[in-house]
Protein backbone atom coordinates (compact mmCIF):
# COMPACT_ATOMS: atom_id res chain seq x y z
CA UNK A 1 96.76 113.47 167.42
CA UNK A 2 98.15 111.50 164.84
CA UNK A 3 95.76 112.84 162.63
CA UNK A 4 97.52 116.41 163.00
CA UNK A 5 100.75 114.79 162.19
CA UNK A 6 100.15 113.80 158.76
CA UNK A 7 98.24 116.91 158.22
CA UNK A 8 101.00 119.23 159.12
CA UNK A 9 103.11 116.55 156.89
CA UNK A 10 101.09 117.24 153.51
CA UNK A 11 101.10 121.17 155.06
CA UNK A 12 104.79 121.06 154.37
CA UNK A 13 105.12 119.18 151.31
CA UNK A 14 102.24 121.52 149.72
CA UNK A 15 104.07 124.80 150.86
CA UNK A 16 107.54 123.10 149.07
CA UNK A 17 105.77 122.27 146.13
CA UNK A 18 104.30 125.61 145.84
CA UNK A 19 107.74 127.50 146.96
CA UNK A 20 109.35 125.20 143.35
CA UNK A 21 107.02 126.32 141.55
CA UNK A 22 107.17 130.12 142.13
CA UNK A 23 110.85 129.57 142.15
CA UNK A 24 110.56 127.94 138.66
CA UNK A 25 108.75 130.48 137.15
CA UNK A 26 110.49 133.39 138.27
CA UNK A 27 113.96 131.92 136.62
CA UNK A 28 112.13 130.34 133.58
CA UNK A 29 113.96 132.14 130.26
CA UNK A 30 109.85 133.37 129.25
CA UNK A 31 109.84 135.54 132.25
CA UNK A 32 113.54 136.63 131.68
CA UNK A 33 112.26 139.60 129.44
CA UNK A 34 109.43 141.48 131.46
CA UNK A 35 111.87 140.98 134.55
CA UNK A 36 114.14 142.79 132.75
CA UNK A 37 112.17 145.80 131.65
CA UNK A 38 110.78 145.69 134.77
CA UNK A 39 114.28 146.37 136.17
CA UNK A 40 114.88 149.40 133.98
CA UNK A 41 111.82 151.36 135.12
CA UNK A 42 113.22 153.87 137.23
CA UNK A 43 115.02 154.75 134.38
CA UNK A 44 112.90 155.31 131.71
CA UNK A 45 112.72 159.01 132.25
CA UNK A 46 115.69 160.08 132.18
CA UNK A 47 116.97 162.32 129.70
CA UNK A 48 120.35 162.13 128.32
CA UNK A 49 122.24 164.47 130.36
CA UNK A 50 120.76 162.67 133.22
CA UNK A 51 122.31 158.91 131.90
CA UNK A 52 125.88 160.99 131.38
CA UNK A 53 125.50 161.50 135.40
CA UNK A 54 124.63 165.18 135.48
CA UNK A 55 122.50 166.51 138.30
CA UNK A 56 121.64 169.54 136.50
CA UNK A 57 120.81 169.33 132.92
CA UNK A 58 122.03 172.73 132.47
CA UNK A 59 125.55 172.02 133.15
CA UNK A 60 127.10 170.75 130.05
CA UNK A 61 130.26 168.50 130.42
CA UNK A 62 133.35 170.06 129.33
């Protein structure tokens, strides 16, 4: 049983190392770039009238 122990021991300290990691990467200032495009997908479509918060492009503002 003690065997279990320590394997359930290096488990955990694998799984933390690997959680750092993924954390690091996400926040490193290489990734900051494609996150941020990434972000601004939805919008990419849009056309102006949309980005000046009209629902119908027709309408113009007055």
């Amino acid at each position: 049983m003690e065997l279990f122990g320590d394997l359930w021991s290096v488990y955990t300290l694998l799984m933390f190392i690997i959680f750092i990691a993924i954390w690091a990467w996400a926040w490193s200032s290489k990734r900051k770039k494609a996150f941020k495009d990434a972000a601004n997908l939805p919008f990419a479509d849009e056309s102006p009238e949309q980005k000046k918060g009209l629902t119908n492009p027709e309408e113009k503002q007055p």
